[in-house]
PDB file of N, CA and C in Angstrom:
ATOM      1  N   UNK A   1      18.404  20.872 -40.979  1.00  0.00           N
ATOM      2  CA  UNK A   1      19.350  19.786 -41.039  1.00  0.00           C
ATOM      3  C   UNK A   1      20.769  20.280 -40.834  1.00  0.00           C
ATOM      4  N   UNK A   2      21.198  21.670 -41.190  1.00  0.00           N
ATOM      5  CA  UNK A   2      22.359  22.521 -41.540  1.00  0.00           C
ATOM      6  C   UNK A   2      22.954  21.863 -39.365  1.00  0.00           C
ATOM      7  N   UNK A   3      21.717  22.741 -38.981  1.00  0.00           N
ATOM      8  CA  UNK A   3      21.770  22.897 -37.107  1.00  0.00           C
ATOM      9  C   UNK A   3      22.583  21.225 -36.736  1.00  0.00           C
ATOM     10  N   UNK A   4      21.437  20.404 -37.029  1.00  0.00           N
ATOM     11  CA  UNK A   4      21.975  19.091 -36.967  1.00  0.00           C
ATOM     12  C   UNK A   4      23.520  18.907 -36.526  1.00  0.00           C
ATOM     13  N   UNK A   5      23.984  18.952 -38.211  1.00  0.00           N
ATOM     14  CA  UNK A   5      25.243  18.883 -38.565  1.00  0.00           C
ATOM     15  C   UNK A   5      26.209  19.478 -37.559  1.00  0.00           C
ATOM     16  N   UNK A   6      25.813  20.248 -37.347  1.00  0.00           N
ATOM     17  CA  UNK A   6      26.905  21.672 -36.352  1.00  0.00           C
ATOM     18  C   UNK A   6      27.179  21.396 -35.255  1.00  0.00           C
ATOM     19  N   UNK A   7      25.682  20.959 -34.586  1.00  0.00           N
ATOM     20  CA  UNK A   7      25.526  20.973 -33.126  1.00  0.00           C
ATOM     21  C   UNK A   7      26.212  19.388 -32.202  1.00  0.00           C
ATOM     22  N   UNK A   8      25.857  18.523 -32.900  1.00  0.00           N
ATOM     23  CA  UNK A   8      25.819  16.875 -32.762  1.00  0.00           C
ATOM     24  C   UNK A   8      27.459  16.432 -32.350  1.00  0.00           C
ATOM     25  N   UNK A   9      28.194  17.425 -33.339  1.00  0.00           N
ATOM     26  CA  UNK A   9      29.651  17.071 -33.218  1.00  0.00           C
ATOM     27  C   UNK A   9      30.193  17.987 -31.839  1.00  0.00           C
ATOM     28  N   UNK A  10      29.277  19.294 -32.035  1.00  0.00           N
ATOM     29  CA  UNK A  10      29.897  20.148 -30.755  1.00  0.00           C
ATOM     30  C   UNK A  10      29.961  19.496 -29.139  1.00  0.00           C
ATOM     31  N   UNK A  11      28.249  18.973 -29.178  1.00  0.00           N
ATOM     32  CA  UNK A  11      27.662  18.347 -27.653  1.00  0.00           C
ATOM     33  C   UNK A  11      28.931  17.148 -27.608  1.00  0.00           C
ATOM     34  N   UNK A  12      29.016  16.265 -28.834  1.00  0.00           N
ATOM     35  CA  UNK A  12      29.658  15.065 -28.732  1.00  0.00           C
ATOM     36  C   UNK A  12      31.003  15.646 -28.279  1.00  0.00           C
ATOM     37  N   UNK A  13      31.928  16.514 -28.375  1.00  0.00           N
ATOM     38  CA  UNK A  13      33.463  16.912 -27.780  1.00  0.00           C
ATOM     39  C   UNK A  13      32.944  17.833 -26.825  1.00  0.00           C
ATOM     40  N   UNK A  14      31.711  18.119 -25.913  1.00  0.00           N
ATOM     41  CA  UNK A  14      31.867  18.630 -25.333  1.00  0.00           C
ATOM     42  C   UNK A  14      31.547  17.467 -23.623  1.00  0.00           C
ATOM     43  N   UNK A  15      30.870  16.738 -24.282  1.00  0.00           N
ATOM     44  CA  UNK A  15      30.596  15.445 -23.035  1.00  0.00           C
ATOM     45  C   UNK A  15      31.617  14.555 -23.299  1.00  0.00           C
ATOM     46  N   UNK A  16      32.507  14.431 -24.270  1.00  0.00           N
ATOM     47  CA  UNK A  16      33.735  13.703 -24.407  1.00  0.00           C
ATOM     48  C   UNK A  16      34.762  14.706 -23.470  1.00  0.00           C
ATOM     49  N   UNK A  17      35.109  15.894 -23.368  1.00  0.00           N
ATOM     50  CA  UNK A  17      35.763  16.802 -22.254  1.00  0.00           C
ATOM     51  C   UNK A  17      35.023  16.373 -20.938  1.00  0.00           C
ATOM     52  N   UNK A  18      34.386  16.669 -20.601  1.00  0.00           N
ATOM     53  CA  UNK A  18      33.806  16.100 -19.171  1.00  0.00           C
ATOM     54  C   UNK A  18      33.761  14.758 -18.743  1.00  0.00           C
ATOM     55  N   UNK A  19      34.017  13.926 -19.445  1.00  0.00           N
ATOM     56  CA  UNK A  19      34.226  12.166 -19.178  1.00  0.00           C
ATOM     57  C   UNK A  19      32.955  11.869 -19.195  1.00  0.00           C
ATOM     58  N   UNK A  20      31.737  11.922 -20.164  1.00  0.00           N
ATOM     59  CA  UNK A  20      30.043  11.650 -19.993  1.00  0.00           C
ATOM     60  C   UNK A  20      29.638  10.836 -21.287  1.00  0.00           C
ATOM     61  N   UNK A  21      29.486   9.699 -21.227  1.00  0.00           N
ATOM     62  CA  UNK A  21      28.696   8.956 -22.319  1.00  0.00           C
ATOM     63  C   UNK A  21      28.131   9.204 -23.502  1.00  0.00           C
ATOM     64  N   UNK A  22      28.012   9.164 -24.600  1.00  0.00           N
ATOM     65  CA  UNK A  22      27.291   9.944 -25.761  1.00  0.00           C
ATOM     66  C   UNK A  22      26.186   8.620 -25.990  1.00  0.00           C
ATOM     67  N   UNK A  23      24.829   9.467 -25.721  1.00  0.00           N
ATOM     68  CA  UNK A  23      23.545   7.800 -25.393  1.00  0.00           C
ATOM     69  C   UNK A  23      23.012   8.804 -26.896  1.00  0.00           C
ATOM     70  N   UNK A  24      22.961   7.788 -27.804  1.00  0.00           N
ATOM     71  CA  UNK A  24      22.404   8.306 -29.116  1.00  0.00           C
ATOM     72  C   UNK A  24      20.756   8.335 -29.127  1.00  0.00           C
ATOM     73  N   UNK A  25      20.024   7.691 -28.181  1.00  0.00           N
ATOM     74  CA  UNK A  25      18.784   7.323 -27.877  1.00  0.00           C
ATOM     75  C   UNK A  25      18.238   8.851 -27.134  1.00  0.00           C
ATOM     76  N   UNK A  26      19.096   9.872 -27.016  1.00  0.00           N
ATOM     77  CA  UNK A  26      19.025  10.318 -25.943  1.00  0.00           C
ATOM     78  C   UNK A  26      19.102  11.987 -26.519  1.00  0.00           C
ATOM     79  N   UNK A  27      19.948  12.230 -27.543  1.00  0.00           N
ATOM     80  CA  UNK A  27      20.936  13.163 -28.113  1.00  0.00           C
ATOM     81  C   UNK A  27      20.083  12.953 -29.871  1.00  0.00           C
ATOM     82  N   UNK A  28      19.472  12.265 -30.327  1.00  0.00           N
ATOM     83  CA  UNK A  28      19.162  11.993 -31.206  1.00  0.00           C
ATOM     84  C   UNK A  28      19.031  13.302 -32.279  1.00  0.00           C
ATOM     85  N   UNK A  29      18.557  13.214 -33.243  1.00  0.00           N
ATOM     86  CA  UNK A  29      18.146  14.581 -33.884  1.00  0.00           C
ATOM     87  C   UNK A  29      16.948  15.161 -34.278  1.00  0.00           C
ATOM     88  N   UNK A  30      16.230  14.791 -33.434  1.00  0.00           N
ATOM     89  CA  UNK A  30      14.661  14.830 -32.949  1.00  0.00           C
ATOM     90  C   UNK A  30      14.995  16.274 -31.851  1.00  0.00           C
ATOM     91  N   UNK A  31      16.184  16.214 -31.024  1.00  0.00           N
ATOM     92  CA  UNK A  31      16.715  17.111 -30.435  1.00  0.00           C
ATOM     93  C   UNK A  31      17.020  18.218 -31.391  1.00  0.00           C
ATOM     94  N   UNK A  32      17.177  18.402 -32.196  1.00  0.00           N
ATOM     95  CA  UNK A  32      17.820  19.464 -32.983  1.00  0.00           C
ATOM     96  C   UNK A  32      16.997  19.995 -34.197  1.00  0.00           C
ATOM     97  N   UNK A  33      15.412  20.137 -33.694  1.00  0.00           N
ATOM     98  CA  UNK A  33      14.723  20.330 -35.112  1.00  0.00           C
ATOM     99  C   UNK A  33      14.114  21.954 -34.847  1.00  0.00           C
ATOM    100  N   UNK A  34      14.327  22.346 -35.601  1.00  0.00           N
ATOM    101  CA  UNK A  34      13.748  23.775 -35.118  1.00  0.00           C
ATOM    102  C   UNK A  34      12.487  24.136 -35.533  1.00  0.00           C
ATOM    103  N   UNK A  35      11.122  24.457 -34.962  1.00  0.00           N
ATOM    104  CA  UNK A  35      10.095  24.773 -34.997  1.00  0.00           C
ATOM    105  C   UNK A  35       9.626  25.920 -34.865  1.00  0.00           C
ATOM    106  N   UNK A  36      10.741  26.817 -34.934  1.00  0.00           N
ATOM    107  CA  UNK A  36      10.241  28.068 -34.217  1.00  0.00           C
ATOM    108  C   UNK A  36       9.821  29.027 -32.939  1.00  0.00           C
ATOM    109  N   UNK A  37      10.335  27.674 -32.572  1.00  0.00           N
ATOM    110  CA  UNK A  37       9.748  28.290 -30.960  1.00  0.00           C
ATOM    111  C   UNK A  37      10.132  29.192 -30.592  1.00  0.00           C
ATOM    112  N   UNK A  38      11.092  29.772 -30.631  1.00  0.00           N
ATOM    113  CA  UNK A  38      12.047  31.573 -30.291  1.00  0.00           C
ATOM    114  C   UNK A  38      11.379  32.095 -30.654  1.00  0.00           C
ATOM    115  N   UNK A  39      10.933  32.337 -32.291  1.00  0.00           N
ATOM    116  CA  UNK A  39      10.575  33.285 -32.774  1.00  0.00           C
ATOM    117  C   UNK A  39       9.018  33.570 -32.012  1.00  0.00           C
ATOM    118  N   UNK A  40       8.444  32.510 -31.721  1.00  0.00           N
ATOM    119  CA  UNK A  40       6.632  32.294 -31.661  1.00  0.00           C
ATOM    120  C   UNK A  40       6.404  33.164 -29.888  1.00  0.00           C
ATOM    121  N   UNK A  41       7.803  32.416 -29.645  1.00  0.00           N
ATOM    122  CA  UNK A  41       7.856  32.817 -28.533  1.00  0.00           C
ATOM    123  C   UNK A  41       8.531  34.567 -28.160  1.00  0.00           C
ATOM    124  N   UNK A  42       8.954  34.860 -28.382  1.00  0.00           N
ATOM    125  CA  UNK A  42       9.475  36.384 -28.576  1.00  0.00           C
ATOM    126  C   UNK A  42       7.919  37.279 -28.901  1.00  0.00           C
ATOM    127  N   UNK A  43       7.733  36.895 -30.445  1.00  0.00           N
ATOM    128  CA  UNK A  43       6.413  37.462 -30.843  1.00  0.00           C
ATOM    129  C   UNK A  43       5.550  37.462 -29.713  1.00  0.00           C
ATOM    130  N   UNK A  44       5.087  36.203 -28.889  1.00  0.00           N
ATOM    131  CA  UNK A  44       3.476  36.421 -27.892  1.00  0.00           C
ATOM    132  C   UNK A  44       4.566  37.177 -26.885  1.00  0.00           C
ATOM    133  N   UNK A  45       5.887  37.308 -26.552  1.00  0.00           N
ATOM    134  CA  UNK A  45       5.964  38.112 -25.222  1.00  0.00           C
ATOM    135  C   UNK A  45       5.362  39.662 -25.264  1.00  0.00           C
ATOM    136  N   UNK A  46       6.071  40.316 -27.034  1.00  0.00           N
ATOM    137  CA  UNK A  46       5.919  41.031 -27.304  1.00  0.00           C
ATOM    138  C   UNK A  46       4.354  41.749 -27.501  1.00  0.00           C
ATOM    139  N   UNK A  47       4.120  41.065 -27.665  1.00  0.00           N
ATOM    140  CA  UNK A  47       2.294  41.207 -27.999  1.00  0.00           C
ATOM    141  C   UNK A  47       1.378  40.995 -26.924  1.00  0.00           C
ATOM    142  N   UNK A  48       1.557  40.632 -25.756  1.00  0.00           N
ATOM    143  CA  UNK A  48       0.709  40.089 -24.993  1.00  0.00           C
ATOM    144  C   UNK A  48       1.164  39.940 -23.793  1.00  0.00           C
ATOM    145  N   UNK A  49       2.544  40.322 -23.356  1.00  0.00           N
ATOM    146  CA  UNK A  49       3.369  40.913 -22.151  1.00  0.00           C
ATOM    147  C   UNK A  49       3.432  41.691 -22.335  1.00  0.00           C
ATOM    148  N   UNK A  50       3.036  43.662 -22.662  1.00  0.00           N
ATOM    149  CA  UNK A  50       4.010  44.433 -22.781  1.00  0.00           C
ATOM    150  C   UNK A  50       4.920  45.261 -21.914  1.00  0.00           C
ATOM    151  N   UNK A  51       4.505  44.681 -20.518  1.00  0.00           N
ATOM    152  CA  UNK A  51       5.175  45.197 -19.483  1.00  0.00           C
ATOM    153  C   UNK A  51       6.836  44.706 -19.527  1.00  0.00           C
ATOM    154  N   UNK A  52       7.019  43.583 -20.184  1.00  0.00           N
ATOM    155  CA  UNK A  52       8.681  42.995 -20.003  1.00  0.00           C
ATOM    156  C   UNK A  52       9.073  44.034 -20.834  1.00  0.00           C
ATOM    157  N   UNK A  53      10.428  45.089 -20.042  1.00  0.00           N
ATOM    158  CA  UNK A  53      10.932  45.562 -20.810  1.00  0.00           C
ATOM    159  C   UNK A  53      12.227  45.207 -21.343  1.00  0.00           C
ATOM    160  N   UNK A  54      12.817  44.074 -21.087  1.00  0.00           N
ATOM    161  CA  UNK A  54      13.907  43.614 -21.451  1.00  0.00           C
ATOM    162  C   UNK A  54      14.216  42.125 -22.039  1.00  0.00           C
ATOM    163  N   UNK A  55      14.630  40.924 -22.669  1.00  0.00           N
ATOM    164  CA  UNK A  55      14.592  39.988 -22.812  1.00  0.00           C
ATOM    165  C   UNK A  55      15.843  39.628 -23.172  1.00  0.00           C
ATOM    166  N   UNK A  56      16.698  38.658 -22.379  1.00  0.00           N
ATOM    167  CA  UNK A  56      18.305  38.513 -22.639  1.00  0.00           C
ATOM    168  C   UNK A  56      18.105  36.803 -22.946  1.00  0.00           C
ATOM    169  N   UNK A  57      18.581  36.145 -24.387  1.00  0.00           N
ATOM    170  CA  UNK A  57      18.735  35.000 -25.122  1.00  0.00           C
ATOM    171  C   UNK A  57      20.103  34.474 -24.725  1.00  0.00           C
ATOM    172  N   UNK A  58      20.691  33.409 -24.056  1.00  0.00           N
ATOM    173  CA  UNK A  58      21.426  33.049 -23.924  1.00  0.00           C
ATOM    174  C   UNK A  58      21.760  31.968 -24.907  1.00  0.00           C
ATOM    175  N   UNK A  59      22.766  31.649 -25.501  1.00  0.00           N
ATOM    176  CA  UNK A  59      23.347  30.518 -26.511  1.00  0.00           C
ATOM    177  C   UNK A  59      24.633  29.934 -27.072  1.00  0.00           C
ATOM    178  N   UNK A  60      24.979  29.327 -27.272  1.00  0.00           N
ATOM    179  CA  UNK A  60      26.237  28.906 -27.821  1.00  0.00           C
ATOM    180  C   UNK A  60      26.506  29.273 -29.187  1.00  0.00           C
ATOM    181  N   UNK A  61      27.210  30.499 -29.311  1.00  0.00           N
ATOM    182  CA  UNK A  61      27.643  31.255 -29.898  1.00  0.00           C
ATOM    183  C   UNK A  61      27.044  31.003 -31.629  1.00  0.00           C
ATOM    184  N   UNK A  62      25.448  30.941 -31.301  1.00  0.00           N
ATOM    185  CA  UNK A  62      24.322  31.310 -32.612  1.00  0.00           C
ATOM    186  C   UNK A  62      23.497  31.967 -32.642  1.00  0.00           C
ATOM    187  N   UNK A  63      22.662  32.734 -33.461  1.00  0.00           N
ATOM    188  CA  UNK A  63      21.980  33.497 -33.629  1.00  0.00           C
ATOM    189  C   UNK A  63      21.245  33.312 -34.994  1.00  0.00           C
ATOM    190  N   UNK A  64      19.691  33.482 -34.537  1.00  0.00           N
ATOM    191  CA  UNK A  64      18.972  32.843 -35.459  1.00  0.00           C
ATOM    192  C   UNK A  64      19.251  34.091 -37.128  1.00  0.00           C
ATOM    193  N   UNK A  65      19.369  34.282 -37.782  1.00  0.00           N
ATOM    194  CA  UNK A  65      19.226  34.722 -39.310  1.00  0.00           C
ATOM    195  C   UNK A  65      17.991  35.619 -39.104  1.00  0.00           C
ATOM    196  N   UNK A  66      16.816  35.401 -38.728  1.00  0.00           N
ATOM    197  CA  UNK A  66      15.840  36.114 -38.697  1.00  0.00           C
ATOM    198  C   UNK A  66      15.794  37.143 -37.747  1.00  0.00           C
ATOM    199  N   UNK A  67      16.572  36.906 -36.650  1.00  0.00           N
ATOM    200  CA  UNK A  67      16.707  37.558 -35.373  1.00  0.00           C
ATOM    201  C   UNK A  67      16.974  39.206 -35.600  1.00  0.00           C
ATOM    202  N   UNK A  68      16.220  40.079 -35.619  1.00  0.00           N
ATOM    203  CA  UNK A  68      17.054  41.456 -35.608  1.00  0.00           C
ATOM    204  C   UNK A  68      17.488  42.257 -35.012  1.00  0.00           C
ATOM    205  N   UNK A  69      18.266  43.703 -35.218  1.00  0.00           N
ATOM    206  CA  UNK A  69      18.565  44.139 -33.917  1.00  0.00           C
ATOM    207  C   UNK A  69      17.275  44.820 -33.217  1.00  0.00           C
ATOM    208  N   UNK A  70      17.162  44.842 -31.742  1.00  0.00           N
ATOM    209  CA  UNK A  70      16.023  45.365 -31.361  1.00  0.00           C
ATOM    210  C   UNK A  70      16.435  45.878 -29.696  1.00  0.00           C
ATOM    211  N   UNK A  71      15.929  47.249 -29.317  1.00  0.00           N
ATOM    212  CA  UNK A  71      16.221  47.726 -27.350  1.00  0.00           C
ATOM    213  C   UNK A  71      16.499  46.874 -26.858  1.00  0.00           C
ATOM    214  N   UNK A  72      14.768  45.761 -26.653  1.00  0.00           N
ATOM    215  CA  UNK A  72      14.354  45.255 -26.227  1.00  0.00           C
ATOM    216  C   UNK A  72      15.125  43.708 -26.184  1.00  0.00           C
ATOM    217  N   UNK A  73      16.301  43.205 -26.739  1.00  0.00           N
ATOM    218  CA  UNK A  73      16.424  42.287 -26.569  1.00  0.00           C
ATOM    219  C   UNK A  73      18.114  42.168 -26.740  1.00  0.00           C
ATOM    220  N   UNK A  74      18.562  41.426 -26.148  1.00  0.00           N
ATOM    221  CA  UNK A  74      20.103  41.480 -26.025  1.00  0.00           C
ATOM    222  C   UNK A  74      20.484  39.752 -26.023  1.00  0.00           C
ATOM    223  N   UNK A  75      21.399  39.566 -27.011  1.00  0.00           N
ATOM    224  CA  UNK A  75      21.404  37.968 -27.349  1.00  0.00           C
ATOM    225  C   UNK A  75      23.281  37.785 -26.418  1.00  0.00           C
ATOM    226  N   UNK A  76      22.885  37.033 -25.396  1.00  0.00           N
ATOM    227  CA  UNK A  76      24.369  36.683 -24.519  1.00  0.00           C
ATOM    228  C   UNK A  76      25.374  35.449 -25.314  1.00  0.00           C
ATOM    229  N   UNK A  77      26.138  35.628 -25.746  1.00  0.00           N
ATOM    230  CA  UNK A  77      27.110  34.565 -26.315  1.00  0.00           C
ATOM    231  C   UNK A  77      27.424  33.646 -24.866  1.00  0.00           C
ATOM    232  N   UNK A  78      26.916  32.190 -24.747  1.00  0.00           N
ATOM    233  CA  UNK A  78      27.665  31.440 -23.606  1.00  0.00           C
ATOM    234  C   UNK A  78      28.410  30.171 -24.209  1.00  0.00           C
ATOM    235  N   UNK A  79      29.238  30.622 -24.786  1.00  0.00           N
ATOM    236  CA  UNK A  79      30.214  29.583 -25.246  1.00  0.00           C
ATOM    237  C   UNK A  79      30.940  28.356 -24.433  1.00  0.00           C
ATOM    238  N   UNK A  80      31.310  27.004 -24.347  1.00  0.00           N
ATOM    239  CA  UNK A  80      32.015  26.519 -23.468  1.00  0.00           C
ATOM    240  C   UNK A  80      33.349  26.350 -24.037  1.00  0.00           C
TER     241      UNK A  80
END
């Protein structure tokens, strides 16, 4: 719910800078629920790709809490 909070106001001044509609039907917070999927997803690359030797996370300047440091993975800050 924390994500929610954070994110909702960011997207909203960031499509308010570009002149773009805020469709609440659309943006809802069904958008913003986290399931894990990074993590689930990282884990099977790791386990069951092991040929990828590199994996670069792109994001708006977050990083999951669980996330650790690791060679293999380099998290890109893409801020707007």
């Amino acid at each position: 719910m924390v994500a929610i909070l954070l994110l909702q106001p960011r997207k909203k001044q960031l499509l308010a800078k570009m002149g773009l509609p805020w469709d609440e039907s659309n943006f809802g917070e069904l958008r913003y629920i986290d399931n894990n999927e990074l993590k689930y997803s990282l884990r099977s690359v790791d386990r069951y790709i092991p040929w990828i030797n590199h994996i670069y996370v792109v994001t708006d300047n977050q990083r999951p809490s669980w996330l650790c440091e690791n060679d293999k993975l380099t998290v890109v800050d893409q801020t707007f």
